[in-house]
Protein backbone atom coordinates (compact mmCIF):
# COMPACT_ATOMS: atom_id res chain seq x y z
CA UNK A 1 -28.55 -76.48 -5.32
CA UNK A 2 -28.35 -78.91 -8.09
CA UNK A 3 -31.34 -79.36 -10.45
CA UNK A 4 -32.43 -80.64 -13.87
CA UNK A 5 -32.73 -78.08 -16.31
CA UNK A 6 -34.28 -77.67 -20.25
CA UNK A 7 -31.94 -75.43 -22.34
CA UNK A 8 -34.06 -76.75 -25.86
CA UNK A 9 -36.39 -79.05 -26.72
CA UNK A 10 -35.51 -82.31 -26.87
CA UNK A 11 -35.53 -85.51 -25.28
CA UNK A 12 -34.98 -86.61 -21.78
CA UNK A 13 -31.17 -86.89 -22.20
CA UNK A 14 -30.78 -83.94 -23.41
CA UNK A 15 -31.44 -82.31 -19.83
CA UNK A 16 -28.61 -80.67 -17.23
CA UNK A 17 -28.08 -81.15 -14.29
CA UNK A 18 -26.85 -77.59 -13.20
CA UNK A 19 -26.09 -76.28 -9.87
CA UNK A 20 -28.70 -73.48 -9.73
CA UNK A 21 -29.36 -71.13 -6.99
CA UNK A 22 -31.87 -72.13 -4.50
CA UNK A 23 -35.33 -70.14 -4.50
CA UNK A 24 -36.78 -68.41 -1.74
CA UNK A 25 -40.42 -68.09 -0.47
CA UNK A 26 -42.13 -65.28 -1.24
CA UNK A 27 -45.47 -64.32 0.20
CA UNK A 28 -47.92 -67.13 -0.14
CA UNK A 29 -44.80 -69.90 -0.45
CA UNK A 30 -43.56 -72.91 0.75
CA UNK A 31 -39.58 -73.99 -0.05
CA UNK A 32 -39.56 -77.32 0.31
CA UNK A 33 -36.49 -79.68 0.72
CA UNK A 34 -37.20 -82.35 -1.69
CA UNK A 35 -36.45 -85.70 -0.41
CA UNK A 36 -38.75 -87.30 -3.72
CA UNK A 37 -40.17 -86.46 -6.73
CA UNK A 38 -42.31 -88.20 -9.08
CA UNK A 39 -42.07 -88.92 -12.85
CA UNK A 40 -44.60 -88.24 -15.33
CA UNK A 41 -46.08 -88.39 -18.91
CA UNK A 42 -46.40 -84.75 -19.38
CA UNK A 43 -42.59 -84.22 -17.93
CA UNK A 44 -41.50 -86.38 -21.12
CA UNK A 45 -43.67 -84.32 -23.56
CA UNK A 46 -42.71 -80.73 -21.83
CA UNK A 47 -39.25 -81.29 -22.37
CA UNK A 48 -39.81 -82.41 -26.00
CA UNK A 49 -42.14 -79.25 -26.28
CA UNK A 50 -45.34 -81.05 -27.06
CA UNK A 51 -47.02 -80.54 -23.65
CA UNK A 52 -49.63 -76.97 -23.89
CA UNK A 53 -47.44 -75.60 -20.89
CA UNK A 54 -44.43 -74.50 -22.47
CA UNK A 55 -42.40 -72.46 -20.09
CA UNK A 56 -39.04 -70.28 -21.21
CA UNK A 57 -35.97 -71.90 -20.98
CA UNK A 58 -33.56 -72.92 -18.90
CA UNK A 59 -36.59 -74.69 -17.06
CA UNK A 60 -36.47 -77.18 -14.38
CA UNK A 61 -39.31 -79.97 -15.15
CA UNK A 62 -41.48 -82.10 -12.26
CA UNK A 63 -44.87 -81.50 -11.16
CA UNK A 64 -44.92 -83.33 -7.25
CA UNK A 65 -42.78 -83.88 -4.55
CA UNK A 66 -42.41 -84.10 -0.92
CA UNK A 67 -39.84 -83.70 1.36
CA UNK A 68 -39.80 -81.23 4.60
CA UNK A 69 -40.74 -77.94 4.61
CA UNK A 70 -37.67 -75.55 4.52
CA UNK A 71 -39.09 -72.05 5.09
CA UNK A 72 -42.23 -70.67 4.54
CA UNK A 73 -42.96 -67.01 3.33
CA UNK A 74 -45.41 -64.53 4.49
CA UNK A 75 -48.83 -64.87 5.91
CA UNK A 76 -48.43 -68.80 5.37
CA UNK A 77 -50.04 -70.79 8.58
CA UNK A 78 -50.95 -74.02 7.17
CA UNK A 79 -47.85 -75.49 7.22
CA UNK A 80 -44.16 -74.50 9.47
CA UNK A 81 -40.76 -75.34 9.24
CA UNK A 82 -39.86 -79.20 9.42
CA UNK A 83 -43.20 -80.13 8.31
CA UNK A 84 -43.03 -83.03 6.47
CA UNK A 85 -45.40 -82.96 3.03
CA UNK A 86 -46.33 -83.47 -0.41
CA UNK A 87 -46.65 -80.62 -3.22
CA UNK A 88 -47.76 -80.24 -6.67
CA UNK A 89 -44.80 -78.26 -7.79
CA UNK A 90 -46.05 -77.33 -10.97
CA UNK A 91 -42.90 -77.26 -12.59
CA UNK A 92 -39.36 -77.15 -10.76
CA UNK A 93 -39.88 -80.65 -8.97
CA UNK A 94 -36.44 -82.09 -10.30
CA UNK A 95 -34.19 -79.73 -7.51
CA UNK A 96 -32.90 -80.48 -4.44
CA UNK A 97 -35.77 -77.60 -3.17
CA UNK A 98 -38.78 -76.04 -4.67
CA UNK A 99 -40.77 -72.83 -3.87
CA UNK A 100 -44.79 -73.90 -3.81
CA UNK A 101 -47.19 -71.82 -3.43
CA UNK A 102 -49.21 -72.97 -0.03
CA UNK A 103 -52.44 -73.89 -1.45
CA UNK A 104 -50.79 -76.43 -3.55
CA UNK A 105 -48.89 -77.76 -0.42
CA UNK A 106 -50.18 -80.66 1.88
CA UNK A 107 -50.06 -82.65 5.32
CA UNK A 108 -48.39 -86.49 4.75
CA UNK A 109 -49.39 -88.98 7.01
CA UNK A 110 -47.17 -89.84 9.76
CA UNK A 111 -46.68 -93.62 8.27
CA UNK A 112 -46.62 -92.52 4.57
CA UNK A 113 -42.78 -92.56 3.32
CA UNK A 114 -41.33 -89.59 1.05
CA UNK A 115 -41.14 -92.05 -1.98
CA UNK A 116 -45.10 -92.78 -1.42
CA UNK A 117 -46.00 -89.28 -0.65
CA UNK A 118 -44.41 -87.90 -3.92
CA UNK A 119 -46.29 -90.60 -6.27
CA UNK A 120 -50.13 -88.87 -5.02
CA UNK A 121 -50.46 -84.96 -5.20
CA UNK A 122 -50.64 -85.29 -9.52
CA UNK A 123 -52.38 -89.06 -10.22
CA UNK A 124 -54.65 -89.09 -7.31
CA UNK A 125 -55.45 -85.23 -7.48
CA UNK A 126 -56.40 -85.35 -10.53
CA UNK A 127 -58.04 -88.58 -10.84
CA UNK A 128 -60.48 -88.19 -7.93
CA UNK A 129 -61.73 -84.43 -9.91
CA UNK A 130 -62.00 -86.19 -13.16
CA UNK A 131 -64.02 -88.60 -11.42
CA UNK A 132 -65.67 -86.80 -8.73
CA UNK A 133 -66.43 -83.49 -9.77
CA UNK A 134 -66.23 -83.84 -13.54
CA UNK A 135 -67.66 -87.15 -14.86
CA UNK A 136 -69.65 -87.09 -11.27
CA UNK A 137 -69.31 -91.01 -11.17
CA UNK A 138 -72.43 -92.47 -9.29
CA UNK A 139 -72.19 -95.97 -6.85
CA UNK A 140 -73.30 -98.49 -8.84
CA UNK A 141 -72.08 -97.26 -12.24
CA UNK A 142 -69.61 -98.72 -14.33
CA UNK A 143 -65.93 -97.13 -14.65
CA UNK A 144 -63.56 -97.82 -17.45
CA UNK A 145 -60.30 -97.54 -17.27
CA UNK A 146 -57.69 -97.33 -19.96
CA UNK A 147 -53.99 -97.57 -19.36
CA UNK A 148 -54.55 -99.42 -15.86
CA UNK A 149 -51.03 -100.14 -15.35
CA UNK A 150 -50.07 -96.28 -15.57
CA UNK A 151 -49.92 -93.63 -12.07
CA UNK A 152 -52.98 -91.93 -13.45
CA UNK A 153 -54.86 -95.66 -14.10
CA UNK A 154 -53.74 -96.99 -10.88
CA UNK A 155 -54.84 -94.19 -8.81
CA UNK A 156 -58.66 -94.22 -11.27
CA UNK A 157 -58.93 -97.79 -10.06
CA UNK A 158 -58.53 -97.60 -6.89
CA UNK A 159 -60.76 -94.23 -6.46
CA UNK A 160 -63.10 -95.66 -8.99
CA UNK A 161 -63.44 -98.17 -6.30
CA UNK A 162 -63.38 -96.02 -2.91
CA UNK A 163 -66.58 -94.19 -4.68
CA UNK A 164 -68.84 -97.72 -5.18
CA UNK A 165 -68.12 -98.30 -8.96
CA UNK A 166 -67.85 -101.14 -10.66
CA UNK A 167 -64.04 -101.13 -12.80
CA UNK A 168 -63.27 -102.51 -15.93
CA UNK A 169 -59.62 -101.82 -17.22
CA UNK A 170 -57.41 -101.78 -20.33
CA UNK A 171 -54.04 -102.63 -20.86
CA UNK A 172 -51.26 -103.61 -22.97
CA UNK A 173 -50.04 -106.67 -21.49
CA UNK A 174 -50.44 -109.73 -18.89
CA UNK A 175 -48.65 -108.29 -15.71
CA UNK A 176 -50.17 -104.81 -16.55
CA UNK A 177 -53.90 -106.49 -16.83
CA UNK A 178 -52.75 -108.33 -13.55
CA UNK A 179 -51.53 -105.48 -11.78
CA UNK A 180 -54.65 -103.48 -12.65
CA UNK A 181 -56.71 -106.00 -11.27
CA UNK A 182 -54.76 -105.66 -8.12
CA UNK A 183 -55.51 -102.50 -7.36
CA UNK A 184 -59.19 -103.32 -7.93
CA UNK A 185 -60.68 -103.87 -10.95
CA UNK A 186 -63.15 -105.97 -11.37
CA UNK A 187 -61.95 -107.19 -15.25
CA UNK A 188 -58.97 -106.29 -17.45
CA UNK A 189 -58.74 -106.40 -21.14
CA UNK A 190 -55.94 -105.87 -23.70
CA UNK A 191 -56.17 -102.66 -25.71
CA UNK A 192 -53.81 -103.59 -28.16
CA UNK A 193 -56.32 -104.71 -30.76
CA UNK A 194 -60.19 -103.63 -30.99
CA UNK A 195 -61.73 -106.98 -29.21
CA UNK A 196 -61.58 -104.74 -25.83
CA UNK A 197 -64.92 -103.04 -27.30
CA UNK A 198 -66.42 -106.55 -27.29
CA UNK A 199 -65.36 -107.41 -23.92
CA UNK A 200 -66.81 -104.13 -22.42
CA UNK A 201 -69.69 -104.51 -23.84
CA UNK A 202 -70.04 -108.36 -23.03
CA UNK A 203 -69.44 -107.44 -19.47
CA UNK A 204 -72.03 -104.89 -19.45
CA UNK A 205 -74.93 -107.12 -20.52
CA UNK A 206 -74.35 -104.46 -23.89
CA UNK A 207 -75.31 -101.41 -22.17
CA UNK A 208 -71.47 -99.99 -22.65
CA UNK A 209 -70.01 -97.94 -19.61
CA UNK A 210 -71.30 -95.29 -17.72
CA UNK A 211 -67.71 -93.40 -17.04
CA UNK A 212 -64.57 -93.87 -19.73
CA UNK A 213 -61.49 -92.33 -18.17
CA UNK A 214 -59.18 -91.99 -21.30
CA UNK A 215 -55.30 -90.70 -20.70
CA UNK A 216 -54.66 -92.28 -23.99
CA UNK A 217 -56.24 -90.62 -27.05
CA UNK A 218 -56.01 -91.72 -30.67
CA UNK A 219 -57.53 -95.28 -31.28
CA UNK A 220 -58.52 -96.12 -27.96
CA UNK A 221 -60.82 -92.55 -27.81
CA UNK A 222 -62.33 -93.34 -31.56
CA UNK A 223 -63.25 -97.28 -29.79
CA UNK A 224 -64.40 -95.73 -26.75
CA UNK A 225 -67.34 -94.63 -28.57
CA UNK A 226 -68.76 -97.55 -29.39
CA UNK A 227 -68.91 -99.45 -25.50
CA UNK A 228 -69.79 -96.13 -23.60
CA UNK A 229 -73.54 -96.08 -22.34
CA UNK A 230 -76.15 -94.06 -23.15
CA UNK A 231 -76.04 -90.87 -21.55
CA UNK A 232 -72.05 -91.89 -20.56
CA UNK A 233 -69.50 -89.49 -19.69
CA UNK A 234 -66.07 -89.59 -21.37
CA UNK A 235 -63.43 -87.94 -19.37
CA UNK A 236 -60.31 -86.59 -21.60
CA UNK A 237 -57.43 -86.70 -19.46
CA UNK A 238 -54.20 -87.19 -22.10
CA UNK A 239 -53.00 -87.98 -24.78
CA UNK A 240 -50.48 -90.67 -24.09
CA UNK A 241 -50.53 -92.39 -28.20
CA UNK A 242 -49.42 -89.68 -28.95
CA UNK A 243 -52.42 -88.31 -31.61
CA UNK A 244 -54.86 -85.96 -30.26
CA UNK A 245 -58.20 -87.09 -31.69
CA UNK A 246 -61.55 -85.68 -33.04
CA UNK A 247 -65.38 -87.32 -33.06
CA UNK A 248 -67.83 -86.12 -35.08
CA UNK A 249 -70.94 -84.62 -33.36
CA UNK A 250 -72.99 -87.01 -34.45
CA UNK A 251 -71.97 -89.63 -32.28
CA UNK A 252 -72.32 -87.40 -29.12
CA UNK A 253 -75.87 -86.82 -30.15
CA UNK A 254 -77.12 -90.47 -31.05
CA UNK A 255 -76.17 -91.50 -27.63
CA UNK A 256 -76.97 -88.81 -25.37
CA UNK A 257 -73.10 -89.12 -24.47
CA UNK A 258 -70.76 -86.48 -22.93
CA UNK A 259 -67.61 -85.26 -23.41
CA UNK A 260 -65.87 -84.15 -20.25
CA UNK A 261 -62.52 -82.46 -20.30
CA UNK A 262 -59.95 -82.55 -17.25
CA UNK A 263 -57.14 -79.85 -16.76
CA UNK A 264 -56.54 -80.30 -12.87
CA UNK A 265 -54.13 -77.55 -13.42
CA UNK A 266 -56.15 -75.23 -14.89
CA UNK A 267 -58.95 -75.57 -12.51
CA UNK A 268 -56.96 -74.65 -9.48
CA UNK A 269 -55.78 -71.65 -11.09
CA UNK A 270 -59.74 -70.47 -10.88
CA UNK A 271 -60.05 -72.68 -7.89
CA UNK A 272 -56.80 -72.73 -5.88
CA UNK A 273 -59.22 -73.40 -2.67
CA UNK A 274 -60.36 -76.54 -3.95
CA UNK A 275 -57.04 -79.09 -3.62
CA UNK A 276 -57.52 -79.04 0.21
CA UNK A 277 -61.12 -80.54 -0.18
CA UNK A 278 -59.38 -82.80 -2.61
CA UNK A 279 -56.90 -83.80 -0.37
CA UNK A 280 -59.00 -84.29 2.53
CA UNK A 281 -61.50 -86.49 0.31
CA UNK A 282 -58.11 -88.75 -0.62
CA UNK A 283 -56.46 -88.95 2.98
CA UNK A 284 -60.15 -90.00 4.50
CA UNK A 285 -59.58 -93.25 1.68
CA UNK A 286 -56.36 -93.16 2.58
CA UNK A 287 -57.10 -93.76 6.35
CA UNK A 288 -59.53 -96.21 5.68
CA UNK A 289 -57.31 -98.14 3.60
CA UNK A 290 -58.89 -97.29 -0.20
CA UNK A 291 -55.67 -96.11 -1.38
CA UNK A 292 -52.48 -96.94 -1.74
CA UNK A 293 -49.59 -95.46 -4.24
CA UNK A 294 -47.68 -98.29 -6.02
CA UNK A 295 -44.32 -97.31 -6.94
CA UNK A 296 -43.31 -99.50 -9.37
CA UNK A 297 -39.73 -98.27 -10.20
CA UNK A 298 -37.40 -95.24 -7.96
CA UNK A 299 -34.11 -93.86 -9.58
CA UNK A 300 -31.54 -91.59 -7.81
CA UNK A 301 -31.64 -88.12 -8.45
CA UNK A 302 -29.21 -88.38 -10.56
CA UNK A 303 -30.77 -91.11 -13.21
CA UNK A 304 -33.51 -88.81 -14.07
CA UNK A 305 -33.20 -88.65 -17.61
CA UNK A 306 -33.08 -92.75 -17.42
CA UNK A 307 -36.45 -92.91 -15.65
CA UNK A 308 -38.18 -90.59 -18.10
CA UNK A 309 -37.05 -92.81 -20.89
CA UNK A 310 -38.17 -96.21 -18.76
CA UNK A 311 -41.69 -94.30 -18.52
CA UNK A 312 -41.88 -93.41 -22.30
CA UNK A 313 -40.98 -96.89 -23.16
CA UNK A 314 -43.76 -98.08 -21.04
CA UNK A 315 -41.40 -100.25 -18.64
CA UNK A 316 -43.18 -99.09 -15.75
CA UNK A 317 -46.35 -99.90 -13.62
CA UNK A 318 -47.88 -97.56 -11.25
CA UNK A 319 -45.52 -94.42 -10.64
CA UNK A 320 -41.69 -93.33 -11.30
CA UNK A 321 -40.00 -91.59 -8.34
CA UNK A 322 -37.06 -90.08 -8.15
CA UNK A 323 -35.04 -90.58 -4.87
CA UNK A 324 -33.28 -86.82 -3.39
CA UNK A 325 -30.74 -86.73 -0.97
CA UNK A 326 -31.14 -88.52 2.75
């Protein structure tokens, strides 16, 4: 099979695409015939070597796909051959197959296309348990989001939403204000300068916000600080800018605030049962219309390298998907 590989760190370019032999399921496993696979932050900073996962090379990168279900290995019964599904790969997404293990593999609806199905397993997965489980956002409350405009922003919107909070958002431009506002936010503000802080805090009669989902670190953490509500919860999900930053203690004291940390990886490792409730959670929105993907750009298979460097130049809104086979 063909597949994108990592033979050093480096940039997107620098990948291969190498005909590879195909994996096969092992007890526990799903090989999936990819038909999709989405695009991601992380993908960009694992093949430079800056992400925390840093697996030995050659390595194929990608983190969710779907497609139909090839073969599945022993004692698997939620899924069966020709089953057609989404998976968070966690790693080995840019082939023409992956091996998943089960847990990690679930039902698409009937009307939900490949290109769709492949932009929700990572953004919406782990948006609704930063949300959910870890900031435990309340109806009512306020939700900030920053980086509206990106898959992980888009999908915090829109869940933000489906649970009976109020959104702000932040963004860098016009069309990414007015796209985040399409998906549901009640106000948009440009991050590029510091005058966001104002805004939040105009729009919260001063009280700040309850819930501050941050995939963007550096400046816009250090502001974040000064418009989140007493006895707010700030959820860390990234680092997009690039600088990982600190706060001193005193800050989380003064205002009662908390700092909440979100690994969706590493939480299924200890958890592996918990993506199904996840999943169920996001196709019950799903059904009733709460959610819907936006897939803002697709590339053939064979452009991958191109649509990881249109996603670190920030050209895209919502998610990057690449397009596999028929």
């Amino acid at each position: 099979m063909k597949a994108w590989q990592v033979h050093a760190w480096g940039e997107p370019e620098s990948m291969r695409l190498d005909e590879v032999e195909a994996p096969a399921a092992g007890s526990g496993e799903v090989k999936i015939r990819n038909h999709a696979a989405a695009l991601n932050f992380f993908d960009i900073l694992q093949v430079q070597g800056k992400y925390q996962i840093k697996p030995p090379f050659p390595f194929i990168p990608g983190a969710e796909v779907a497609g139909t279900v090839d073969a599945i290995g022993e004692g698997v019964i939620s899924c069966k051959a020709g089953d057609r599904v989404m998976a968070i790969a966690r790693g080995r997404g840019f082939a023409e197959h992956s091996v998943v293990k089960a847990s990690n593999v679930f039902p698409m609806p009937a009307a939900m296309s490949f290109v769709d199905a492949a932009a929700m397993p990572i953004a919406y997965h782990t948006s609704y348990f930063a949300l959910h489980h870890r900031a435990r956002l309340r109806a009512g409350e306020t939700l900030l989001v920053h980086a509206g405009a990106s898959g992980v922003g888009m999908a915090a919107i829109q869940i933000g939403k489906a649970l009976g909070a109020r959104v702000l958002a932040t963004a860098g431009s016009g069309p990414k204000r007015t796209f985040s506002l399409a998906q549901g936010a009640d106000a948009a503000f440009d991050y590029s300068g510091i005058s966001w802080v104002e805004s939040v805090l105009a729009a919260t009669d001063g009280r700040g916000a309850d819930v501050i989902y941050d995939p963007v670190g550096g400046d816009v953490f250090d502001q974040s600080t000064r418009c989140i509500a007493s006895e707010g919860r700030l959820a860390v999900i990234g680092f997009a800018s690039g600088r990982v930053p600190t706060i001193a203690a005193n800050r989380v004291l003064l205002k009662n605030i908390s700092l909440v940390g979100v690994l969706w990886g590493g939480y299924l490792q200890a958890h592996p049962e918990y993506s199904a409730t996840v999943h169920a959670a996001l196709m019950e929105m799903y059904r009733r219309e709460q959610l819907r993907p936006v897939v803002g750009a697709t590339y053939p298979f064979e452009q991958a390298p191109h649509g990881l460097r249109d996603l670190a130049n920030r050209q895209v809104m919502g998610k990057s998907v690449l397009t596999i086979g028929n």
